[in-house]
C-alpha atoms as a PDB file:
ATOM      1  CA  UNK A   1      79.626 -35.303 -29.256  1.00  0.00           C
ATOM      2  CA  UNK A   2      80.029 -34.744 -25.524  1.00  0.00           C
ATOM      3  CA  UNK A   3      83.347 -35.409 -24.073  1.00  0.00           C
ATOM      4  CA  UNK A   4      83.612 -38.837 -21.771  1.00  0.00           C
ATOM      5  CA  UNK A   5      83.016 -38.196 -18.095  1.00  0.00           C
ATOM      6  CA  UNK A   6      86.799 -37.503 -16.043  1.00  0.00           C
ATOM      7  CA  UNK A   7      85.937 -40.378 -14.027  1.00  0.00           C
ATOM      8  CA  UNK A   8      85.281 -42.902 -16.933  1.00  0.00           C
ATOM      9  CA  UNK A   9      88.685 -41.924 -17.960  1.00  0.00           C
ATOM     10  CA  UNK A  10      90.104 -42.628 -14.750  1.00  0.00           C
ATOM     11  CA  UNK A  11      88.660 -45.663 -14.259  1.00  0.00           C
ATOM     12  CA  UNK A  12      89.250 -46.485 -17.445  1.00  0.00           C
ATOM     13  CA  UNK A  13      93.207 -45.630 -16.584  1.00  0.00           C
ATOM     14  CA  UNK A  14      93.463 -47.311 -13.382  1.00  0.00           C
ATOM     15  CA  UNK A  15      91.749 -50.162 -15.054  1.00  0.00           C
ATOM     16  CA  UNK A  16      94.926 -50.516 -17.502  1.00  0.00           C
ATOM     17  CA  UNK A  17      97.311 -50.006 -14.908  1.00  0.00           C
ATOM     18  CA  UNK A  18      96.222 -53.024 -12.726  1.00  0.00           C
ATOM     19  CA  UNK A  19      96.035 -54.844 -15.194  1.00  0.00           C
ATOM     20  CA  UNK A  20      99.489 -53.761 -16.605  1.00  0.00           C
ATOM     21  CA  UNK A  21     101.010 -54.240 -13.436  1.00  0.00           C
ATOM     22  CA  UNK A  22      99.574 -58.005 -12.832  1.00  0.00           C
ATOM     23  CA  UNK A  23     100.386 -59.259 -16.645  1.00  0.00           C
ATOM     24  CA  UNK A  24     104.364 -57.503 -15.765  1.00  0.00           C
ATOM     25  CA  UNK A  25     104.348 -59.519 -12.531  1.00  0.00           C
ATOM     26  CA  UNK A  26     103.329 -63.005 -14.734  1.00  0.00           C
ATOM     27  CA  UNK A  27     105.564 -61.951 -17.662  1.00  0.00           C
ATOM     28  CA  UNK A  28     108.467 -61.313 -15.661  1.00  0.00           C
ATOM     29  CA  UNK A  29     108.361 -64.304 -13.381  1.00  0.00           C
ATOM     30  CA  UNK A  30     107.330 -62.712 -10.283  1.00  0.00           C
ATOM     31  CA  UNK A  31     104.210 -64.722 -10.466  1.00  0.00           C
ATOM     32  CA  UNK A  32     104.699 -68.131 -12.014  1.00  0.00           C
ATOM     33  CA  UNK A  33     102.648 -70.816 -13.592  1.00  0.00           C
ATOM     34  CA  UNK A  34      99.901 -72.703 -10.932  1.00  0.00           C
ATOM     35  CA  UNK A  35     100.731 -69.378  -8.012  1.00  0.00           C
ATOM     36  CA  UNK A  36      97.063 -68.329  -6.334  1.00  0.00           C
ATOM     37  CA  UNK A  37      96.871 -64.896  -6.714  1.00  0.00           C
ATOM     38  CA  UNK A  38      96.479 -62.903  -3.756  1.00  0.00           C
ATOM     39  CA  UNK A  39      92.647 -62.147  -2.443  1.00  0.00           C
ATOM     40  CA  UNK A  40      91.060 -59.521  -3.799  1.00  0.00           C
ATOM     41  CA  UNK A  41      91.552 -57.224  -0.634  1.00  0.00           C
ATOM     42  CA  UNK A  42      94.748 -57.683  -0.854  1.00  0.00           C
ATOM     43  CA  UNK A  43      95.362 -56.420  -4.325  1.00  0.00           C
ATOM     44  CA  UNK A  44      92.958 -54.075  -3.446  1.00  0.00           C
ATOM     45  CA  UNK A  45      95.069 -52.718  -1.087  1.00  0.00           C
ATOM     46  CA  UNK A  46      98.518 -53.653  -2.958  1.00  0.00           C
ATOM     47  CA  UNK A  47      97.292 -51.635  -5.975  1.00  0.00           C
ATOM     48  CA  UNK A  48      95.472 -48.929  -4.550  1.00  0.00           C
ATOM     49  CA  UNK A  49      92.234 -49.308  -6.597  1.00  0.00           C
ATOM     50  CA  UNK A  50      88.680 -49.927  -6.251  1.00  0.00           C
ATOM     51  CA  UNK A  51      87.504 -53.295  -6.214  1.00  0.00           C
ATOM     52  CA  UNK A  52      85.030 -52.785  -9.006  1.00  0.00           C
ATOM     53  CA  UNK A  53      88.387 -51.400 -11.064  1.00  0.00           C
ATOM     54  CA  UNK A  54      90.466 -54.712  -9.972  1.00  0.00           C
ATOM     55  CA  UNK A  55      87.672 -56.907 -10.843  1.00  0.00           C
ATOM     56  CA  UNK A  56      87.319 -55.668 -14.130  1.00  0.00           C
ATOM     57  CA  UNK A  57      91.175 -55.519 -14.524  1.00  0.00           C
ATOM     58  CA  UNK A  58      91.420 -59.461 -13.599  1.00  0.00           C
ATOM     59  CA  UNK A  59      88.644 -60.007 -16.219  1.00  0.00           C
ATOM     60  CA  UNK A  60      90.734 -58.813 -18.821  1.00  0.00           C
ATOM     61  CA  UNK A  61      93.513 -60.948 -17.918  1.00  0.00           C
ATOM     62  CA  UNK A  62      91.345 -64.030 -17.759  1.00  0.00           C
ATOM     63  CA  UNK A  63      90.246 -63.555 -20.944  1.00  0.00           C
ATOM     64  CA  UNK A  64      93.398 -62.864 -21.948  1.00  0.00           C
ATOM     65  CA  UNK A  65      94.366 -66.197 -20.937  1.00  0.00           C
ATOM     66  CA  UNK A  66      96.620 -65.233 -17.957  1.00  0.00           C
ATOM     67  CA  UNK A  67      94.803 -66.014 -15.308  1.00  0.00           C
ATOM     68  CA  UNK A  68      92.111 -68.341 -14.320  1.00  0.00           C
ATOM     69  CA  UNK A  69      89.517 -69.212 -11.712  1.00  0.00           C
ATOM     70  CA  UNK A  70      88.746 -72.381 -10.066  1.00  0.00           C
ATOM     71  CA  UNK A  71      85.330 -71.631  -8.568  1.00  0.00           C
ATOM     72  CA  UNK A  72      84.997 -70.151  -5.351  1.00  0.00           C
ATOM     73  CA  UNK A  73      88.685 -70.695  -4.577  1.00  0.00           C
ATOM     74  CA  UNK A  74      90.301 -68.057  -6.334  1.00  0.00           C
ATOM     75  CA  UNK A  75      92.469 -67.204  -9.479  1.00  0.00           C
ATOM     76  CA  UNK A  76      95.851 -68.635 -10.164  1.00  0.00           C
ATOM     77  CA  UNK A  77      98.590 -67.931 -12.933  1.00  0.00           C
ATOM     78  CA  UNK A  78      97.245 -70.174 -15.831  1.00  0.00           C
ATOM     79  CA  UNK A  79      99.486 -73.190 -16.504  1.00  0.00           C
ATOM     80  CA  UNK A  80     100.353 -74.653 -19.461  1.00  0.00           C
ATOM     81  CA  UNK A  81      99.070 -73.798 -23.240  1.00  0.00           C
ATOM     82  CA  UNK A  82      95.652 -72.611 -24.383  1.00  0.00           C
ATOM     83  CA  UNK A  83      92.726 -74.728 -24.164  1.00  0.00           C
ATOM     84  CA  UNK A  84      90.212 -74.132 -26.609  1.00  0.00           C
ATOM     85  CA  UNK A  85      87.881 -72.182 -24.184  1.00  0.00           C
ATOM     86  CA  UNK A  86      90.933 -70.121 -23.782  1.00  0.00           C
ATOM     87  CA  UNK A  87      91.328 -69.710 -27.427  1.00  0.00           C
ATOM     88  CA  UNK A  88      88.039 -68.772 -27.956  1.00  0.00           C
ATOM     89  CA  UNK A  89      88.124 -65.748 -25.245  1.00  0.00           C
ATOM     90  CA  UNK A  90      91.918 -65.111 -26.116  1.00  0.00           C
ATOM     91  CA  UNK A  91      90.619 -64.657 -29.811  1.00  0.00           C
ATOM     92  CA  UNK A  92      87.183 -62.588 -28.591  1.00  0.00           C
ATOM     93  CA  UNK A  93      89.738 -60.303 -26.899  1.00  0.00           C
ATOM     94  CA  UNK A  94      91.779 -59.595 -29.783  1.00  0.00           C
ATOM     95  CA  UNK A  95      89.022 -58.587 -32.153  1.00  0.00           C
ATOM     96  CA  UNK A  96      87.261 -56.128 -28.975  1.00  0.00           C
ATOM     97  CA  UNK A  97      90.240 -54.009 -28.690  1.00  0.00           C
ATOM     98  CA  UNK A  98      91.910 -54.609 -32.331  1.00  0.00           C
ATOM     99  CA  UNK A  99      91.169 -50.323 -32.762  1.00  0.00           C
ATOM    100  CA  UNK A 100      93.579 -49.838 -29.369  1.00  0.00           C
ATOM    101  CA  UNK A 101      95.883 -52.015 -31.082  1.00  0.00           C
ATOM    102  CA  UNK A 102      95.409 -50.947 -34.475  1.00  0.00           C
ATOM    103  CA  UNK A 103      96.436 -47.477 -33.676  1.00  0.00           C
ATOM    104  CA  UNK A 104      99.883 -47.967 -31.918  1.00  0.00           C
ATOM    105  CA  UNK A 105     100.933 -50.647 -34.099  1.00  0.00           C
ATOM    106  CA  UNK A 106     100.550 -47.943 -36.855  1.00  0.00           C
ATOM    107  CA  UNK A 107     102.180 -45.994 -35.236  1.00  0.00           C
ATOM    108  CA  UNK A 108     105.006 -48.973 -34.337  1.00  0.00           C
ATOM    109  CA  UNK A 109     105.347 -50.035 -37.738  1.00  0.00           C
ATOM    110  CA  UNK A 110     106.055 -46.150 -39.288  1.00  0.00           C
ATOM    111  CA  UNK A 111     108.930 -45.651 -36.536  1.00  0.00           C
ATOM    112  CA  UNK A 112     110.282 -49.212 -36.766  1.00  0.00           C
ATOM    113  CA  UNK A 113     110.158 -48.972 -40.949  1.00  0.00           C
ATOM    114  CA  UNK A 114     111.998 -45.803 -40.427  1.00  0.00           C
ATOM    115  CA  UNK A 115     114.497 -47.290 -37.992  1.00  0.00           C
ATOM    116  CA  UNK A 116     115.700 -50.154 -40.542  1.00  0.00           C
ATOM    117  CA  UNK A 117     116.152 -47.990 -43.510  1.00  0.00           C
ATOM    118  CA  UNK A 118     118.683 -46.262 -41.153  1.00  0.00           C
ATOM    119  CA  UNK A 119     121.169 -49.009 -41.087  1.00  0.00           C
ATOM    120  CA  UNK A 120     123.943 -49.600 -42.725  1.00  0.00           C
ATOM    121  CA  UNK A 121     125.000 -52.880 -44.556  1.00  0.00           C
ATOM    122  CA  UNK A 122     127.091 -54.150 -41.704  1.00  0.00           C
ATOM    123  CA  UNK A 123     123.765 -53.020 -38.903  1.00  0.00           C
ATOM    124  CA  UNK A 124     121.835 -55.229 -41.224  1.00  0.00           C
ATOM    125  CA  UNK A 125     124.056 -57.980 -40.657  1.00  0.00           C
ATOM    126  CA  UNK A 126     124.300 -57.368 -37.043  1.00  0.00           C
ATOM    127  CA  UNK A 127     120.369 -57.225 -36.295  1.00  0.00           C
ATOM    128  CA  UNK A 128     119.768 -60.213 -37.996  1.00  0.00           C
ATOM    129  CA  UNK A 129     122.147 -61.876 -36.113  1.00  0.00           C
ATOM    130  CA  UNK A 130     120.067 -60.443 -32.811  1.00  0.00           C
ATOM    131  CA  UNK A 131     116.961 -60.800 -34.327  1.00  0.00           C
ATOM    132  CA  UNK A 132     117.279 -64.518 -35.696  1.00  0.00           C
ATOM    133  CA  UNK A 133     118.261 -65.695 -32.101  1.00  0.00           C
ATOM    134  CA  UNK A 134     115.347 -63.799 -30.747  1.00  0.00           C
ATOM    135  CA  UNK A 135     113.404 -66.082 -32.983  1.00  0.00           C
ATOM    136  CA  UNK A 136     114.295 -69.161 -32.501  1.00  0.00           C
ATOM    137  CA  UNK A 137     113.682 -68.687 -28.688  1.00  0.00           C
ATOM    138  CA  UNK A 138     110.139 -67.934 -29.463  1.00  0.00           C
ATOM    139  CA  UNK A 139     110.189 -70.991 -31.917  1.00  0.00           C
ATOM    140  CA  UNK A 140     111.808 -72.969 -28.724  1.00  0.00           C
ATOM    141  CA  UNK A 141     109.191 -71.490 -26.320  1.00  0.00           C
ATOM    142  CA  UNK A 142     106.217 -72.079 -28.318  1.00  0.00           C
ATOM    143  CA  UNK A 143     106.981 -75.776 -28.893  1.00  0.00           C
ATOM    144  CA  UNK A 144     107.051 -76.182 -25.493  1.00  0.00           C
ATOM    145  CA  UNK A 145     103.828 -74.355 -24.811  1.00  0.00           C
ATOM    146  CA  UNK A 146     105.127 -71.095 -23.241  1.00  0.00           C
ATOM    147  CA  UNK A 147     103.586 -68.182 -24.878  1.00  0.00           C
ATOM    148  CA  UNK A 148     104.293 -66.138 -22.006  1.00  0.00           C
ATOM    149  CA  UNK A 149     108.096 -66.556 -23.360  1.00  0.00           C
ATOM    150  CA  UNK A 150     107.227 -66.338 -27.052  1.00  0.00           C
ATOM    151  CA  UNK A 151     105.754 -62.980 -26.132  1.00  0.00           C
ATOM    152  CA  UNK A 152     109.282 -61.863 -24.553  1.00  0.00           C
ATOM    153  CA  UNK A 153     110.417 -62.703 -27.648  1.00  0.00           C
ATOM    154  CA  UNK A 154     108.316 -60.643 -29.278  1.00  0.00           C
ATOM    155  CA  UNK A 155     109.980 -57.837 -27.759  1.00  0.00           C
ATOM    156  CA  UNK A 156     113.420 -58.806 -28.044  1.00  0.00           C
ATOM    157  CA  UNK A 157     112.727 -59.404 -32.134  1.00  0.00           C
ATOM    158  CA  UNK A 158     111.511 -55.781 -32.080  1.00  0.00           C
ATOM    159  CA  UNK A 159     113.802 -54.295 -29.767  1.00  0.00           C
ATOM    160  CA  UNK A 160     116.587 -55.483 -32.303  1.00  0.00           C
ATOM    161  CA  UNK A 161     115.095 -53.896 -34.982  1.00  0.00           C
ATOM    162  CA  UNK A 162     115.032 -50.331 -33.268  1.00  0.00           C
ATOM    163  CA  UNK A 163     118.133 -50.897 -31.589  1.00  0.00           C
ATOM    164  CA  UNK A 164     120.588 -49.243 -34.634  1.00  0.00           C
ATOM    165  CA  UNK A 165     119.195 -45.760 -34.691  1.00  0.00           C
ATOM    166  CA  UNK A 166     121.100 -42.883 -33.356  1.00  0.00           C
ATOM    167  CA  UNK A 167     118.438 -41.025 -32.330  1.00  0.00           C
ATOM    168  CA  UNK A 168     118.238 -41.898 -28.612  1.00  0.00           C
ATOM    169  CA  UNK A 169     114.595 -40.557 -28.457  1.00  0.00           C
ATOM    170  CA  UNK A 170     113.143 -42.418 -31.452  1.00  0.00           C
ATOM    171  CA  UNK A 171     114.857 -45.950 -29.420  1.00  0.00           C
ATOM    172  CA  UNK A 172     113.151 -44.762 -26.120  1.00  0.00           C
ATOM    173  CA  UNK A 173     109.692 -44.012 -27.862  1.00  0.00           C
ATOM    174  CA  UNK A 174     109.869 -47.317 -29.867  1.00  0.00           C
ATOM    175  CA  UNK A 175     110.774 -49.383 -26.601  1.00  0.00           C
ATOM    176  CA  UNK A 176     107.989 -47.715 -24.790  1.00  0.00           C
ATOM    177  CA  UNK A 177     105.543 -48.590 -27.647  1.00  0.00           C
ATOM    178  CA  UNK A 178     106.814 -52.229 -27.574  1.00  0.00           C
ATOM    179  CA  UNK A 179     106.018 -52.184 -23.699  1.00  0.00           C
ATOM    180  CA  UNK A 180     102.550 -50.819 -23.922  1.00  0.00           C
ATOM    181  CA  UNK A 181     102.109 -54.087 -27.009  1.00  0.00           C
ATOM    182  CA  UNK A 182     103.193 -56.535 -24.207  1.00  0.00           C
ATOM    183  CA  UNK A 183      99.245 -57.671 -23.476  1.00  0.00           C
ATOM    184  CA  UNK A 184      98.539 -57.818 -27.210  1.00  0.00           C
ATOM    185  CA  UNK A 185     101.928 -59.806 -27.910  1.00  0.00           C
ATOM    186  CA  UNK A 186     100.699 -62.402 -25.575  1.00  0.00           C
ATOM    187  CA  UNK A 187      97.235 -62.642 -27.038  1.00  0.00           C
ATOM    188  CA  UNK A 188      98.931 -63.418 -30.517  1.00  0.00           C
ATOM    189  CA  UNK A 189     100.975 -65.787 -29.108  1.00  0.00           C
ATOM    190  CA  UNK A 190      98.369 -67.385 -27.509  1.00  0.00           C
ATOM    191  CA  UNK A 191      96.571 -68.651 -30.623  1.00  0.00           C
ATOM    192  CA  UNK A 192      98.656 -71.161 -32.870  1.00  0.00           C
ATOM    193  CA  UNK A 193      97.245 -69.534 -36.405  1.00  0.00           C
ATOM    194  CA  UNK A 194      98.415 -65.923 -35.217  1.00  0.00           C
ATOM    195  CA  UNK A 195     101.691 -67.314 -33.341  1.00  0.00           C
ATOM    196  CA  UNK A 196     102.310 -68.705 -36.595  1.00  0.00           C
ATOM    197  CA  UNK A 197     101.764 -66.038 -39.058  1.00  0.00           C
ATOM    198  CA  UNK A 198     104.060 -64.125 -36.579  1.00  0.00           C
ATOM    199  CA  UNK A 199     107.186 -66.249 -36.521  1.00  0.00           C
ATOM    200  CA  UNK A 200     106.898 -67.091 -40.185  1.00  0.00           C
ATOM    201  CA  UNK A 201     107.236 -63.264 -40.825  1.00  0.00           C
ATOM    202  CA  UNK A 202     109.350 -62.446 -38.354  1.00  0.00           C
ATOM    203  CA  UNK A 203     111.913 -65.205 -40.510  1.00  0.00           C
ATOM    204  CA  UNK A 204     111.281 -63.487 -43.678  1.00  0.00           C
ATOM    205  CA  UNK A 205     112.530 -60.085 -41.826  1.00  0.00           C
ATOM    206  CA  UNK A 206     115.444 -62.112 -40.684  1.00  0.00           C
ATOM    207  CA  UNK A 207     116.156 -62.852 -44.190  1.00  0.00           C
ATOM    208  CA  UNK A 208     115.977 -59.752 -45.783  1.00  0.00           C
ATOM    209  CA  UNK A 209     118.139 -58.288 -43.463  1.00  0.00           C
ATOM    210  CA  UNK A 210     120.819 -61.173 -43.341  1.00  0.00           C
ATOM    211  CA  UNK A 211     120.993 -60.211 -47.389  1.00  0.00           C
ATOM    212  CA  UNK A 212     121.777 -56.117 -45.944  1.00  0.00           C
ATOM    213  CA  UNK A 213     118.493 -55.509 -48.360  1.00  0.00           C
ATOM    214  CA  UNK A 214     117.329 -53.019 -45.876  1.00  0.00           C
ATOM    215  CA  UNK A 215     114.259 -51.750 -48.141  1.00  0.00           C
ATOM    216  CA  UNK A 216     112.744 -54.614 -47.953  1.00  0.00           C
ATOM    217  CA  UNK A 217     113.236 -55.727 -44.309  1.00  0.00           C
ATOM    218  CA  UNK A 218     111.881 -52.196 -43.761  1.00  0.00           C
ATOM    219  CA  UNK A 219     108.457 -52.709 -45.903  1.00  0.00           C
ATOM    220  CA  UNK A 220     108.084 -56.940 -44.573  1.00  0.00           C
ATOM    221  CA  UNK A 221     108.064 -54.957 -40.447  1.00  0.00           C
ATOM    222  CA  UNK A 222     105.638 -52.851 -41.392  1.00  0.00           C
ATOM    223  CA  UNK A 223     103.778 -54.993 -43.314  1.00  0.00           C
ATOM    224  CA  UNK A 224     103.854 -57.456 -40.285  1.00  0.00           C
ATOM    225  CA  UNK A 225     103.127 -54.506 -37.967  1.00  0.00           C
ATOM    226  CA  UNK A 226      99.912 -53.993 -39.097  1.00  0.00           C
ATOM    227  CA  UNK A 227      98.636 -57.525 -39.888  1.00  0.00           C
ATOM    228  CA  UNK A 228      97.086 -59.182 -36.512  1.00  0.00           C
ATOM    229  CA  UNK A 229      95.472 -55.865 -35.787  1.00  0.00           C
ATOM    230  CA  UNK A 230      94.586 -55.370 -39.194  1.00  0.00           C
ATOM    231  CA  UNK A 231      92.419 -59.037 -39.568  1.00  0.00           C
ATOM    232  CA  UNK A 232      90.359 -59.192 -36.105  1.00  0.00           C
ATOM    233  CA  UNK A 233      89.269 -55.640 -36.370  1.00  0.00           C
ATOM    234  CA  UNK A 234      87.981 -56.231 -40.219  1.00  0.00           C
ATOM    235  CA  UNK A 235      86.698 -59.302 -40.601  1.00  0.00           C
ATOM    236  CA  UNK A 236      83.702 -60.828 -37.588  1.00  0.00           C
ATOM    237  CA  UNK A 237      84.217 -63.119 -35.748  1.00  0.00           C
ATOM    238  CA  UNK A 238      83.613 -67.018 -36.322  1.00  0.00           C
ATOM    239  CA  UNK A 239      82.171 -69.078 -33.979  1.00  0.00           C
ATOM    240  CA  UNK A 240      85.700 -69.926 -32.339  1.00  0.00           C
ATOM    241  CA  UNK A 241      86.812 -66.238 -31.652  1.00  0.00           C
ATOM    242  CA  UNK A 242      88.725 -66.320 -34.766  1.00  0.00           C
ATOM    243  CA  UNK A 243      88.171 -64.004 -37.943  1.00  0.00           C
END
């Protein structure tokens, strides 16, 4: 098999990193809910790519959910929750790049397994505490229709986890790898039968850990690790962008 052509990879990088660095400016509040988005020379010029690389970049974040356009006026921020066009492309773009997301949650739920069966009774204790409150701000966020914030708490569920190793480098490479799972995080909590799935296992993590059985908060991460990517890149799709 001949090897991809260097500039399909670069596009193909520059691609990710526009659209990394718009979703980072929406998740972190730089860019709020109903904000136009700058013109397309602009970014162009802001971002320092192509405008056949931003383009395709912005398509990904509509579909995505995080952006939409309003005909020939331009894209804003998306307000509000999913509409069901929304969840249809949210749900088409979960099952087109469930491999990408397949293969670092693998790798995600090995490291963070490994992680929990490192703590010690009172750690246990101690990340369920963190972890339960990380919860029930995604619980709050989602019944008010912010799954930009659920997402956030998607990180700061798993960041709890990793947080009781003592090897500095495994916490830096499993922060990284919850980073690069920001896009993903948002697409899952974009859909109410995913966002669901996800908080009820995220509670049965608490759980385990809040009874210091470590084993088994260990096995229920990894098991919940691998179960988004898992469905939308085995099963087709239905007619709604669902499995």
């Amino acid at each position: 098999m001949s090897a991809e052509p260097a500039s399909a990879r670069r596009d193909g990088s520059l691609v990710d990193v526009a659209t990394e660095t718009i979703s980072s400016q929406i998740l972190h509040g730089r860019l709020s809910a109903g904000d136009k988005l700058p013109t397309e020379r602009e970014l162009v010029e802001q971002l320092g790519v192509s405008r056949t690389v931003l383009r395709e970049a912005l398509s990904s974040l509509e579909a995505l959910g995080l952006l939409e356009t309003r005909g020939t006026r331009g894209r804003w921020v998306a307000t509000g929750g999913s509409s069901e066009r929304s969840r249809t492309l949210v749900g088409a773009w979960l099952h087109q790049h469930a491999r990408e997301i397949l293969d670092v949650d693998e790798i995600r739920s090995v490291l963070e397994a490994h992680a929990i069966r490192g703590m010690s009774t009172w750690d246990a204790i101690e990340a369920a505490t963190e972890a339960a409150a990380a919860l029930l701000a995604q619980t709050e966020a989602l019944e008010r229709g912010d799954a930009v914030a659920a997402a956030e708490g998607d990180a700061a569920f798993h960041s709890a986890l990793g947080a009781y190793t003592q090897n500095a480098a495994l916490r830096s490479l499993m922060q990284g790898l919850i980073d690069a799972s920001r896009k993903s995080a948002y697409a899952v909590y974009s859909l109410p039968e995913t966002a669901a799935s996800s908080l009820e296992q995220h509670g049965r993590i608490v759980e385990a850990l809040a009874a210091s059985d470590v084993e088994g908060a260990a096995r229920l991460a990894q098991e919940h690790m691998l179960d988004v990517a898992r469905r939308y890149s085995a099963a087709p799709q239905g007619p709604e962008g669902r499995p």
